[in-house]
N, C-alpha and C. Protein backbone atom coordinates (compact mmCIF):
# COMPACT_ATOMS: atom_id res chain seq x y z
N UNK A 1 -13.74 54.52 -27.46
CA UNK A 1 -14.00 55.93 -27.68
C UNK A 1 -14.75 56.07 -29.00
N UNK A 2 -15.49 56.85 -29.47
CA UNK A 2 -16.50 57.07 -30.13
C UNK A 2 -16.74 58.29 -30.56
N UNK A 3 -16.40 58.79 -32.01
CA UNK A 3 -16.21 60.50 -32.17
C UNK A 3 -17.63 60.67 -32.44
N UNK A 4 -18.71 61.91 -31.92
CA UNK A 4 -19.43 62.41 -32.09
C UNK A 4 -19.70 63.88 -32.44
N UNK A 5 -21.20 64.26 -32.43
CA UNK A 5 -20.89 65.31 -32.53
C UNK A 5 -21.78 66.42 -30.64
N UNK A 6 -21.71 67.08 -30.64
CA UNK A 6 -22.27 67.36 -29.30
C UNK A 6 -23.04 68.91 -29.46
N UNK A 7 -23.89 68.95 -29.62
CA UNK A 7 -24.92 70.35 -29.63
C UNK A 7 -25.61 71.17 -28.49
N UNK A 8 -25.14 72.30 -28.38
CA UNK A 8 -25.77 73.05 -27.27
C UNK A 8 -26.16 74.38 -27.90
N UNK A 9 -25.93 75.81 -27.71
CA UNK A 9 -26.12 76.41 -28.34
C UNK A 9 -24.92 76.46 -29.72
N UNK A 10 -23.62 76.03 -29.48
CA UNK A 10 -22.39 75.24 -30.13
C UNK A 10 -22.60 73.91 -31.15
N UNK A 11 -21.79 73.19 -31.71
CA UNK A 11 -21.81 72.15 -32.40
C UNK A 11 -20.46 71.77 -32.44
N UNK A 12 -20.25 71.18 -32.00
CA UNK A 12 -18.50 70.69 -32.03
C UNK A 12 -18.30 69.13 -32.31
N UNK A 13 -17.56 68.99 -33.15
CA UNK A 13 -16.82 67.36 -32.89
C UNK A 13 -15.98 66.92 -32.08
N UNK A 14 -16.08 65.88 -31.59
CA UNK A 14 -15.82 65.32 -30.21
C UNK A 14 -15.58 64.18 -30.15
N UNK A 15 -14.77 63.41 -29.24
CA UNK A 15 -13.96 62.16 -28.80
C UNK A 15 -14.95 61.85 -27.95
N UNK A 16 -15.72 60.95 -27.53
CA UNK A 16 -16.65 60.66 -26.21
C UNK A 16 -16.13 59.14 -25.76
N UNK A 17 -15.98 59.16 -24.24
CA UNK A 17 -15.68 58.04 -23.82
C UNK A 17 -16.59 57.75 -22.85
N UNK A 18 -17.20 56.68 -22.69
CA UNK A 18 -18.41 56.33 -21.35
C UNK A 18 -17.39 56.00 -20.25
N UNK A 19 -17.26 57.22 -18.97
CA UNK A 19 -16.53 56.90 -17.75
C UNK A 19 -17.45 56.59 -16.60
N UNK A 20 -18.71 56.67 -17.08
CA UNK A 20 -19.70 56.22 -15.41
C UNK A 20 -20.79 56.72 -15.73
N UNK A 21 -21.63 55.82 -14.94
CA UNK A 21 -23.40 55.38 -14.42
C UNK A 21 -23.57 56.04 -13.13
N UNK A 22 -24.59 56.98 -13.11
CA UNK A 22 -25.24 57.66 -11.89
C UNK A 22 -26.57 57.16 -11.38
N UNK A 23 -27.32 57.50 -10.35
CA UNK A 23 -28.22 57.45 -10.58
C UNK A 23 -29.42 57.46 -11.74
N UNK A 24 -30.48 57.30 -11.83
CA UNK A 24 -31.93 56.86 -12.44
C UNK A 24 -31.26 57.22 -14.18
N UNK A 25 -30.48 56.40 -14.04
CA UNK A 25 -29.60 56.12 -15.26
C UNK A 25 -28.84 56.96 -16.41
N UNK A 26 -28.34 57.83 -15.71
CA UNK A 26 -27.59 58.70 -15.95
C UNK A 26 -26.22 58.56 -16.40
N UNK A 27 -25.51 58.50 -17.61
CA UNK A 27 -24.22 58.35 -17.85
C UNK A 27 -23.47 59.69 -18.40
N UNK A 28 -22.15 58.91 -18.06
CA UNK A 28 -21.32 60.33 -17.89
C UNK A 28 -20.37 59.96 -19.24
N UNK A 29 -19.94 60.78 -19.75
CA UNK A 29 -19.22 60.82 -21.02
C UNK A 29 -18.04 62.01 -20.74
N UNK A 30 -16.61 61.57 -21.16
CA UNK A 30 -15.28 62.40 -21.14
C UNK A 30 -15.17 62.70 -22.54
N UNK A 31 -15.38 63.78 -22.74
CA UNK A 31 -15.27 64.41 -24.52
C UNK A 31 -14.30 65.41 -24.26
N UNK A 32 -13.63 65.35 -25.67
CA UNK A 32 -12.11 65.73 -25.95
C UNK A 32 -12.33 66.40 -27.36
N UNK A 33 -11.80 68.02 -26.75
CA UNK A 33 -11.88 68.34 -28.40
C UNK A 33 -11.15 69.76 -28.16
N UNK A 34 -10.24 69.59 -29.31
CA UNK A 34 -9.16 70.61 -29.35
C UNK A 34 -8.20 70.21 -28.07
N UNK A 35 -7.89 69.00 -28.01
CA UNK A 35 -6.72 69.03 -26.26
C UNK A 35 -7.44 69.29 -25.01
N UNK A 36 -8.33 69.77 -25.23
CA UNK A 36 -9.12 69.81 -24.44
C UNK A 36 -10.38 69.01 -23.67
N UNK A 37 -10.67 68.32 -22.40
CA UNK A 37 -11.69 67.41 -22.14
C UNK A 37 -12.85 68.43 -21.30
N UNK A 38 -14.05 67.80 -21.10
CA UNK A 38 -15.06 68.03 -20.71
C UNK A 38 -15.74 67.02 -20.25
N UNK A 39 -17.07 67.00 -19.33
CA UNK A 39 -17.78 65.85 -18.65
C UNK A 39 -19.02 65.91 -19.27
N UNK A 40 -19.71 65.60 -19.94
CA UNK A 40 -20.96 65.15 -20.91
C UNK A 40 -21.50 64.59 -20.06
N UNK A 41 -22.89 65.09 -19.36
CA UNK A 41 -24.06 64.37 -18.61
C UNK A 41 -25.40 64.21 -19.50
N UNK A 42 -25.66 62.71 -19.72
CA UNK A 42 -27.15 62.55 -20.39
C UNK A 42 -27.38 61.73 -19.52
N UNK A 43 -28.96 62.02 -19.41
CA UNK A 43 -30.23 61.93 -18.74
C UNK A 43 -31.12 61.35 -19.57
N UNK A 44 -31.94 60.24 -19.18
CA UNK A 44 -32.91 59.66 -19.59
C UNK A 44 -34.04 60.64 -19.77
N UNK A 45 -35.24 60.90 -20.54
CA UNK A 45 -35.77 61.69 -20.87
C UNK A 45 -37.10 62.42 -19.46
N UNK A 46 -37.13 61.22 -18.76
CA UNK A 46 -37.71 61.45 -17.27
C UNK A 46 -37.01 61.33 -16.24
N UNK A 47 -35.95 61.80 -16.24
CA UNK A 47 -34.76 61.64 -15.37
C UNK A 47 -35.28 63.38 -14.16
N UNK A 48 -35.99 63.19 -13.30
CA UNK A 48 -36.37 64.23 -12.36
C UNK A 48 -35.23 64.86 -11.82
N UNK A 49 -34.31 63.93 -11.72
CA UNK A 49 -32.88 64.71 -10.80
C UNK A 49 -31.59 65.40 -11.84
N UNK A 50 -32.08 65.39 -12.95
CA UNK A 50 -31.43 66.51 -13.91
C UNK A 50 -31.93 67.65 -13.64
N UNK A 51 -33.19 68.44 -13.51
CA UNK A 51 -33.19 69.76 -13.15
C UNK A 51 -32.37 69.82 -11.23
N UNK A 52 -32.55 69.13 -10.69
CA UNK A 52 -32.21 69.34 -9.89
C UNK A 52 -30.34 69.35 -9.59
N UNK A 53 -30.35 68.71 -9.98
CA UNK A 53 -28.78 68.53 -10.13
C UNK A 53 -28.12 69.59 -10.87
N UNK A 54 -28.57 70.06 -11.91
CA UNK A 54 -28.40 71.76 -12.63
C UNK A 54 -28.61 72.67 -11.19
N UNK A 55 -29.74 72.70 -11.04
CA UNK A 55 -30.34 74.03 -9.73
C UNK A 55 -29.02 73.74 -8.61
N UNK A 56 -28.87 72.61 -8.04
CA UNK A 56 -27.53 72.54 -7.05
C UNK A 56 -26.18 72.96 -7.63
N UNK A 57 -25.90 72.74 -8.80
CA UNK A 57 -24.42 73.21 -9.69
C UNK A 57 -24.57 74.63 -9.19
N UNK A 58 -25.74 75.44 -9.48
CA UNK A 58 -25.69 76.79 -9.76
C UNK A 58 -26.20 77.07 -8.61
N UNK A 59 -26.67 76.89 -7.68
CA UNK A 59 -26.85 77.37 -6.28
C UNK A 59 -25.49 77.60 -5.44
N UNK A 60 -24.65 75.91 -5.48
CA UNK A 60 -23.46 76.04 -4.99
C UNK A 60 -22.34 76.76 -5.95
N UNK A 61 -22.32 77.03 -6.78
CA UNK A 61 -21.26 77.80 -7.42
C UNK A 61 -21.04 79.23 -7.28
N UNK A 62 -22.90 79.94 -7.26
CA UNK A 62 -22.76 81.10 -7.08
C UNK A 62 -23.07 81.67 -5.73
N UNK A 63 -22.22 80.56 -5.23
CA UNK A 63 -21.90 80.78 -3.30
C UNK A 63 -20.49 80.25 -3.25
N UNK A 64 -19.64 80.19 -4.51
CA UNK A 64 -18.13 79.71 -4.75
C UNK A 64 -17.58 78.53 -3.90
N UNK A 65 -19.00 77.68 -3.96
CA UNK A 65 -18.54 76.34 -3.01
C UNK A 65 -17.65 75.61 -4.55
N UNK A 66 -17.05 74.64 -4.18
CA UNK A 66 -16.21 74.18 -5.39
C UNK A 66 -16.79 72.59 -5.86
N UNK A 67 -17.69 73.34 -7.30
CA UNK A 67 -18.17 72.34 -8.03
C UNK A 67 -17.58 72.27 -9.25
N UNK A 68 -17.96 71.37 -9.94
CA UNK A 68 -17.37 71.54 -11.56
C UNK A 68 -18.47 72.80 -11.80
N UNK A 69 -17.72 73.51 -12.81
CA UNK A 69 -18.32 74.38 -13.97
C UNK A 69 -18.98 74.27 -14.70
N UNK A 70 -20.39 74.80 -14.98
CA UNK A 70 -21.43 74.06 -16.00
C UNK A 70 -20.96 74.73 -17.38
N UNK A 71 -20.37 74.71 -17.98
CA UNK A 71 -20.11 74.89 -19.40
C UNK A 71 -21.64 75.26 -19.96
N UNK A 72 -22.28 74.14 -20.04
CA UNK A 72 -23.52 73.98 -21.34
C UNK A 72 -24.44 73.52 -20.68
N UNK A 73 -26.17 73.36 -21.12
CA UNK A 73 -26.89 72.82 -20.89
C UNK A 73 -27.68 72.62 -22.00
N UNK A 74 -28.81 71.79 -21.63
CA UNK A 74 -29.67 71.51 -22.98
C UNK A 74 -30.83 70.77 -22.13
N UNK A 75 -31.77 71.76 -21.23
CA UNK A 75 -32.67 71.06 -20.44
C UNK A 75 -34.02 69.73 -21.68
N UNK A 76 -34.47 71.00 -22.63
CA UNK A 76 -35.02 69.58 -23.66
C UNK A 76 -34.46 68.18 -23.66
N UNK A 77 -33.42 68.10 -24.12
CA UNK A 77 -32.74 66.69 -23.98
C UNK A 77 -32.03 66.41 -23.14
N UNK A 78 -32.25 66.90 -21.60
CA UNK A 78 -31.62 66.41 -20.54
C UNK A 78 -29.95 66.61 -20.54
N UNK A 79 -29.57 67.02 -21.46
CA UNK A 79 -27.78 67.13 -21.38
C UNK A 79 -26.74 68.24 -20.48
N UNK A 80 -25.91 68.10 -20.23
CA UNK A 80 -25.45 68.80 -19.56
C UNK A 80 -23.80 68.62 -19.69
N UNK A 81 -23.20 69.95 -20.05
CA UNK A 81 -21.30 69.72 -20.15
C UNK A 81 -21.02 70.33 -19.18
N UNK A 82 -19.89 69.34 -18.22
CA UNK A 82 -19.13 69.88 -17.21
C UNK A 82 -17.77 69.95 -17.37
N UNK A 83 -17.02 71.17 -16.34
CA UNK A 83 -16.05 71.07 -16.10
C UNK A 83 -15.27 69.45 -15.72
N UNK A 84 -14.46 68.96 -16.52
CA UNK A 84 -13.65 67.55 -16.27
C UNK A 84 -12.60 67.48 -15.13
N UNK A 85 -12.79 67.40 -14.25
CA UNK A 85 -12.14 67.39 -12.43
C UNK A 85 -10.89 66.27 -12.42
N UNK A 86 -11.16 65.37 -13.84
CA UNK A 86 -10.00 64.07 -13.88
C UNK A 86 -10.99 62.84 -12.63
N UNK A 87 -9.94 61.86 -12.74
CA UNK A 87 -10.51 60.78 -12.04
C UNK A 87 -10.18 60.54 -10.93
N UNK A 88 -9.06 61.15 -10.25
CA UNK A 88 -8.60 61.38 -8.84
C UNK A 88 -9.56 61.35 -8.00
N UNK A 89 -10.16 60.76 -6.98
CA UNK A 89 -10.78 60.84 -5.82
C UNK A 89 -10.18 61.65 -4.57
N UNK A 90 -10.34 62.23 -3.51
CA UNK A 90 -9.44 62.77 -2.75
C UNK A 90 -9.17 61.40 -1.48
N UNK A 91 -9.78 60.18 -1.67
CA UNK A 91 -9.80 59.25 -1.25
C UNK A 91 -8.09 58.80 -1.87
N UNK A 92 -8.24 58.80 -3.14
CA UNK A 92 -7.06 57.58 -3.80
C UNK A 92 -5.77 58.80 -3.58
N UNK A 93 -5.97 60.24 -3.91
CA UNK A 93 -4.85 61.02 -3.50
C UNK A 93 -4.46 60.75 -2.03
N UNK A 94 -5.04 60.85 -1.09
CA UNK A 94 -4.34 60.90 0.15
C UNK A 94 -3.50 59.75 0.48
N UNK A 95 -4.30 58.28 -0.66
CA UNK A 95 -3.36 57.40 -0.26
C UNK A 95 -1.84 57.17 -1.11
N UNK A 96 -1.80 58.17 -1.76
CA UNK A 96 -0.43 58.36 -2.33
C UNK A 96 0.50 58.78 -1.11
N UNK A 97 2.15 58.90 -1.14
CA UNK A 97 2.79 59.54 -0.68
C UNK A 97 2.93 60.96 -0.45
N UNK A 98 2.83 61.71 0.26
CA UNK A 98 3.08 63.08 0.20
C UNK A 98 3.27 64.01 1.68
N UNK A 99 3.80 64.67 1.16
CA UNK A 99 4.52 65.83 2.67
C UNK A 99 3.43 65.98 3.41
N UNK A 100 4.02 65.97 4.83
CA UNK A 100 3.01 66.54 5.94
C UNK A 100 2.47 67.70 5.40
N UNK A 101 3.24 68.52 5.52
CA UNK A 101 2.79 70.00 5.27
C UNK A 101 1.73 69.99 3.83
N UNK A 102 1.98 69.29 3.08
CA UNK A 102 0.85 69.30 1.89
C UNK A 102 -0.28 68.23 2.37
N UNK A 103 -0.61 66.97 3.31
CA UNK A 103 -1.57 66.72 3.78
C UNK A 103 -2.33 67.64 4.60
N UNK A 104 -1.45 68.20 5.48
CA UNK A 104 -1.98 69.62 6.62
C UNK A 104 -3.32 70.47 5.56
N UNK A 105 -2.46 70.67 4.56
CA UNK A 105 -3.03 71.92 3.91
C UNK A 105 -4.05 71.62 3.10
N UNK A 106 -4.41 70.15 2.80
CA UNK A 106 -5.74 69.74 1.70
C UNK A 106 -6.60 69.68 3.00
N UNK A 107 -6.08 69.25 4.47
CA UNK A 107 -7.42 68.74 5.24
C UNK A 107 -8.10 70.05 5.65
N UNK A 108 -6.79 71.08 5.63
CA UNK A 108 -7.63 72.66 6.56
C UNK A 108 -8.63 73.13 4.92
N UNK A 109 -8.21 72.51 3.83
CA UNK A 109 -8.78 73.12 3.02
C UNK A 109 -10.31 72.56 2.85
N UNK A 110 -10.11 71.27 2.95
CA UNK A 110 -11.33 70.63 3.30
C UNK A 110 -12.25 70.95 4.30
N UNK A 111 -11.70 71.27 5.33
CA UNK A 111 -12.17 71.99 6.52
C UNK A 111 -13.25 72.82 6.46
N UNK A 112 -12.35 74.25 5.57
CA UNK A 112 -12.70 75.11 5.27
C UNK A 112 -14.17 75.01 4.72
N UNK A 113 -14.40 73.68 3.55
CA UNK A 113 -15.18 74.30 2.41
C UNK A 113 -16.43 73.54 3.57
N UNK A 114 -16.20 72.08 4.40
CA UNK A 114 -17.17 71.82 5.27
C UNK A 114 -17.75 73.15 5.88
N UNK A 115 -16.86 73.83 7.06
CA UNK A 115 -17.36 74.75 7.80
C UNK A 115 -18.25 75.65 6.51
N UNK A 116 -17.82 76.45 5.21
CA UNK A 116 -18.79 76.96 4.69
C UNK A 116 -20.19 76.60 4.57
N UNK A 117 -20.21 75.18 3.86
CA UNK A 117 -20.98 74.32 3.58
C UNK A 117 -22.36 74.14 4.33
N UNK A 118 -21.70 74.07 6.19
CA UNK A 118 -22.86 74.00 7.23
C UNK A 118 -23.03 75.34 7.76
N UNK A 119 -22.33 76.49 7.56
CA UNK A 119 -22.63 78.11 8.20
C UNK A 119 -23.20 78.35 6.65
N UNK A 120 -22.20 79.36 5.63
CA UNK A 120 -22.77 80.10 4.75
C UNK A 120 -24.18 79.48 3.79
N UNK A 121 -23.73 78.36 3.63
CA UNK A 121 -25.28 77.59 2.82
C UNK A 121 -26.02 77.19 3.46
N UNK A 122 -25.64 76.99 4.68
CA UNK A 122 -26.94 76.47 5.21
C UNK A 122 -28.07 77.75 5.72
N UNK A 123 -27.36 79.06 5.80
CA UNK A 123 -27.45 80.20 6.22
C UNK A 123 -28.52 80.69 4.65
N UNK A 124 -27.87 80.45 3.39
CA UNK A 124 -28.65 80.67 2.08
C UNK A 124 -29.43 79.79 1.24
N UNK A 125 -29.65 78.52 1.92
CA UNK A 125 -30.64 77.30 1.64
C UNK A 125 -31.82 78.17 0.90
N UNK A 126 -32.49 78.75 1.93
CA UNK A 126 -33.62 79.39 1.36
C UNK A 126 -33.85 80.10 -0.20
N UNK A 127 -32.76 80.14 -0.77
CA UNK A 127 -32.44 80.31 -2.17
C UNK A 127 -32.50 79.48 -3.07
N UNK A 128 -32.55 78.13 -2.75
CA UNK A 128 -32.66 76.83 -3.25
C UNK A 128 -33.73 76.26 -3.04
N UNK A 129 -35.04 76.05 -3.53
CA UNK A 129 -36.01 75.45 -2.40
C UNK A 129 -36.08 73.83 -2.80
N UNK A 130 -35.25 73.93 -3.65
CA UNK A 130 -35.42 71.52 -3.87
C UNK A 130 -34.29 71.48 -3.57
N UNK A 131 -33.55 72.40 -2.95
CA UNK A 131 -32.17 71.57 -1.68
C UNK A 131 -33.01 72.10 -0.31
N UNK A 132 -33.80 73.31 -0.17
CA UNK A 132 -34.14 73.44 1.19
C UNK A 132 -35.05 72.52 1.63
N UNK A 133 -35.91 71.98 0.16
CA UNK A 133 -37.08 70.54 0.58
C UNK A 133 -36.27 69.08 1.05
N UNK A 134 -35.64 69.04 0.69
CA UNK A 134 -34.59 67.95 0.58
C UNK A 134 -34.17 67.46 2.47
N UNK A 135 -34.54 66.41 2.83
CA UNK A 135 -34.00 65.94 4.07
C UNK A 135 -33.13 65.00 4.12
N UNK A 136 -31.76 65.20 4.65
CA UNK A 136 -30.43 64.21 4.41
C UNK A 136 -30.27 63.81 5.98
N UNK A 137 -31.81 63.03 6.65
CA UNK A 137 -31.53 62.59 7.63
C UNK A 137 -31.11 61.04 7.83
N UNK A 138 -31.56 60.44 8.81
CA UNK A 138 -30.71 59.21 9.06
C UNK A 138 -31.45 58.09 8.19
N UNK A 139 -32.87 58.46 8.27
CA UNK A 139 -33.90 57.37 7.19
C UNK A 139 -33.21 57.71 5.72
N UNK A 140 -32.86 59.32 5.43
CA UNK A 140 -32.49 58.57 4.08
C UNK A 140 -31.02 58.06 4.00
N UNK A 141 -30.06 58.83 5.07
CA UNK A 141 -29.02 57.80 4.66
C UNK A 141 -29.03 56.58 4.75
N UNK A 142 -29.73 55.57 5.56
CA UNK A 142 -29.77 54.37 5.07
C UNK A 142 -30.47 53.70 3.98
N UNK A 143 -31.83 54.55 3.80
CA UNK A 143 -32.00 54.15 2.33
C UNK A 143 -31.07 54.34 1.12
N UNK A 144 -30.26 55.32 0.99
CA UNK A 144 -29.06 55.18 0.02
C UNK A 144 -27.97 54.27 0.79
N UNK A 145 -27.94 53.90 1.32
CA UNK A 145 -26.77 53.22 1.73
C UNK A 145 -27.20 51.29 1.57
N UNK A 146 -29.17 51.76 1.87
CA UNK A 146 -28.86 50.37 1.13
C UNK A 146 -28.81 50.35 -0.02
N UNK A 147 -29.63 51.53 -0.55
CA UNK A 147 -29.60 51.27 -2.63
C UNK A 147 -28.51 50.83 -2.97
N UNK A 148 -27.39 51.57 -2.48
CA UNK A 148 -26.32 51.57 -3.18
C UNK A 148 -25.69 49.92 -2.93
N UNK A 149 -25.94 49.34 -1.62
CA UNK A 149 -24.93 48.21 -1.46
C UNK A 149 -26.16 46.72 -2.48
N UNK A 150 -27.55 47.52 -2.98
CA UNK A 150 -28.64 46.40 -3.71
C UNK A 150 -28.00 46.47 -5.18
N UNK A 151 -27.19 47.89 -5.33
CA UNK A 151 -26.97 48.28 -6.81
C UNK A 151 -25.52 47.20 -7.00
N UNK A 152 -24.65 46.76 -6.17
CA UNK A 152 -23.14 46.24 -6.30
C UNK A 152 -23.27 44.77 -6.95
């Protein structure tokens, strides 16, 4: 961990810990300040999928799909503070123990935010036009599917 300082329109001192590598080299930082954590996104200075990745935060949020919260930005230097979600996957939760009735109720919830996801956004795409340009067909899922298994 590594105390810094972190500037947006703010200046705060801060705990930063490197928790993960994204794409076109993107790292993620857990900063802690006042008891409080946050998700620190820096971007390489030609990093193209930082505006875009901002434009999707705020497309899907202000359609109350459930993203982290953009706190801050700082498009000049590519930065970006998010809401901190913790490290839970809904993968590693389900494989914990827990009540029917509380599995029932994460999958209808999951359900839920799918069915929005393919009716209400797909219905307001046109509000987005580098998610409405965007094709998530079968050529590119296997091109990410191989990136990802060239990246391991």
């Amino acid at each position: 961990m590594r105390r810094t300082y972190i500037t947006f329109s703010f200046r705060i001192l801060a705990d930063a810990m490197l928790i993960g590598l994204g794409g076109s080299d993107r790292r993620y930082f857990r900063v802690q300040h006042d008891g409080k954590t946050a998700v620190l996104m820096e971007c390489l200075p030609d990093d193209q999928d930082y505006e875009r990745h901002i434009l999707y935060t705020l497309f899907f949020s202000g359609h109350t799909m459930p993203v982290p919260k953009l706190f801050a930005m700082d498009s000049s230097r590519k930065l970006a503070l998010f809401e901190d979600l913790g490290d839970t996957s809904l993968y590693a939760f389900m494989r914990l123990p827990h009540a029917d009735e509380t599995i029932e109720e994460l999958y209808r919830h999951v359900l839920s935010i799918l069915i929005k996801l393919h009716t209400h956004i797909t219905d307001h795409v046109y509000e987005c036009p580098r998610l409405q340009e965007r094709i998530f067909d079968y050529d590119y899922f296997r091109w990410r599917h191989n990136t990802l298994w060239n990246d391991l």
